[in-house]
Protein backbone atom coordinates (compact mmCIF):
# COMPACT_ATOMS: atom_id res chain seq x y z
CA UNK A 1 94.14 105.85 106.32
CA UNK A 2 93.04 109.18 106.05
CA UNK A 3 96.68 110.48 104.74
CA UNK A 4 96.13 107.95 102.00
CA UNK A 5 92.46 109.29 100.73
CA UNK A 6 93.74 112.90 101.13
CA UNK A 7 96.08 112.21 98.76
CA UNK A 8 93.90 110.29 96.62
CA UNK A 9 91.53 112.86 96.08
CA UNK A 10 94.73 115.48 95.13
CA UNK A 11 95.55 112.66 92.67
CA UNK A 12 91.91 112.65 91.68
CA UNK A 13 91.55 116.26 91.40
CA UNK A 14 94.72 116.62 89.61
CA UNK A 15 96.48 118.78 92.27
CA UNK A 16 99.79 118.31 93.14
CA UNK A 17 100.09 116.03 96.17
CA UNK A 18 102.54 117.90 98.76
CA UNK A 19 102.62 118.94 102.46
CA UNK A 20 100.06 122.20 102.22
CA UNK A 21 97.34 120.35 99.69
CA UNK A 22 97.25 117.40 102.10
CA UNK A 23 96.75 119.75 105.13
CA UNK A 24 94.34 121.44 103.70
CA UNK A 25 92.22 118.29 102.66
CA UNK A 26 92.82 117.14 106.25
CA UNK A 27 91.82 120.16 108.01
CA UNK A 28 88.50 120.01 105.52
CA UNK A 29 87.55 116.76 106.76
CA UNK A 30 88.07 117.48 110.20
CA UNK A 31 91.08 115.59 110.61
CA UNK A 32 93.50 116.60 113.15
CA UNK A 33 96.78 117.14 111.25
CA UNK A 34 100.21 115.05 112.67
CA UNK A 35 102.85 117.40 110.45
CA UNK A 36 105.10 114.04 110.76
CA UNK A 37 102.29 112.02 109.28
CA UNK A 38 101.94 114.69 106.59
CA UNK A 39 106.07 114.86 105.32
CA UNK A 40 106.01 110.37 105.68
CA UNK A 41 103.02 110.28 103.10
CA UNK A 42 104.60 112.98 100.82
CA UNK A 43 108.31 111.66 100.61
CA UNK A 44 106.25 108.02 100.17
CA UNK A 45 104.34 108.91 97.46
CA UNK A 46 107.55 111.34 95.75
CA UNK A 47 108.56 108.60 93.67
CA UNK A 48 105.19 106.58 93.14
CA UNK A 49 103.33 106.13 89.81
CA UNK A 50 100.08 106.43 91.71
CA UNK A 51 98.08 105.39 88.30
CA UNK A 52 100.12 102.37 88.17
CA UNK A 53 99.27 101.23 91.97
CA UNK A 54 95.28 101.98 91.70
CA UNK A 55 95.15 100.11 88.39
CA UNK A 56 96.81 96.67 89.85
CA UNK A 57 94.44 97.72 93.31
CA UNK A 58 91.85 96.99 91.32
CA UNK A 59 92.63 93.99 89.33
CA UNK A 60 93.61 91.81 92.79
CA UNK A 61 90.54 89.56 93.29
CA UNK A 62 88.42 90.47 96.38
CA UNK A 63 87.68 87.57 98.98
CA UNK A 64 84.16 87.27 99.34
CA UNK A 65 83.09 88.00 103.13
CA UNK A 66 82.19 84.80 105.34
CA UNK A 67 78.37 84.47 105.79
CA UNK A 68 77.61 85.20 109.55
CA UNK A 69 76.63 82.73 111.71
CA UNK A 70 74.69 82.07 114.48
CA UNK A 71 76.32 82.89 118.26
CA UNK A 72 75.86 82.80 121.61
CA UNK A 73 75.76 85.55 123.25
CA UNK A 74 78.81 84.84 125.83
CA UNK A 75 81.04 84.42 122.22
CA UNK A 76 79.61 87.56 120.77
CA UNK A 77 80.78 89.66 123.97
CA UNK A 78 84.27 87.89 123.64
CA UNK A 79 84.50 88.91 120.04
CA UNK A 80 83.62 92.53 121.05
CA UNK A 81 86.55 92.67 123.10
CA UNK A 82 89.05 91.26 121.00
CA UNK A 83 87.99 93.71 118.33
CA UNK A 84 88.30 96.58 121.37
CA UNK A 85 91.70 95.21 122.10
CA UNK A 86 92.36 95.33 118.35
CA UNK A 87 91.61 99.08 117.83
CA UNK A 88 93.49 99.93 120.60
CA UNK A 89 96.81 98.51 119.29
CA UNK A 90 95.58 99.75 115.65
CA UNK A 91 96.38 103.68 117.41
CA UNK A 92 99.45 102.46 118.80
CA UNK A 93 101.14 102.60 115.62
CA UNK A 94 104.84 104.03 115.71
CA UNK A 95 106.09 106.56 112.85
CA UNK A 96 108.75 103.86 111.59
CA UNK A 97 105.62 100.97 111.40
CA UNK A 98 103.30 103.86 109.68
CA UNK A 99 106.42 104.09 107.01
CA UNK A 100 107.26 100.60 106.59
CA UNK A 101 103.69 100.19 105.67
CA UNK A 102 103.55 102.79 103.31
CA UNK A 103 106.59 101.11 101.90
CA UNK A 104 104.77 98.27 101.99
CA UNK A 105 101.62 99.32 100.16
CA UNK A 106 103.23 101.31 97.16
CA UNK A 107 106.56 98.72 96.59
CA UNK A 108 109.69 100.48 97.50
């Protein structure tokens, strides 16, 4: 995600978005850099109107968030792990799901 809001800011600042901005952006945050990360969300975002995508971002309605409710505290513990178990396949993400994502998010 942080790929994505590197090159948002470039957009943002009006900088070109290419390998060396995003790197540096990256490196400023503290991010360690994956140089195949870096050349997916380039060639991705080559041929996006990046105005365009933000603009119908923000016009899809929002769900509202689910009021919490009361657990036990055997079912909170499960729900902790799931979520564990969830982040750990979250990192497991391959270079070809990363793309098909990107694909995914910007409609091409």
């Amino acid at each position: 995600m942080e790929y994505i809001y590197a090159s948002l800011v470039l957009y943002a600042a009006g900088k070109e978005i290419n390998e060396e901005n995003l790197k540096k952006i990256l490196e400023a945050a503290g991010v360690e850099v994956d140089e195949a990360r870096v050349k997916a969300v380039v060639a991705a975002l080559k041929n996006i109107n990046i105005d365009e995508v933000v603009k119908s971002a923000t016009a899809m309605p929002v769900a509202p968030a689910a009021a919490p409710a009361a657990a036990p505290a055997a079912a909170e513990e499960k729900k902790e792990e799931e979520e564990e178990k969830a982040e750990e396949k979250k990192e497991e993400v391959s270079e070809e799901q990363l793309a098909a994502g990107l694909e995914s998010l910007f409609g091409f």
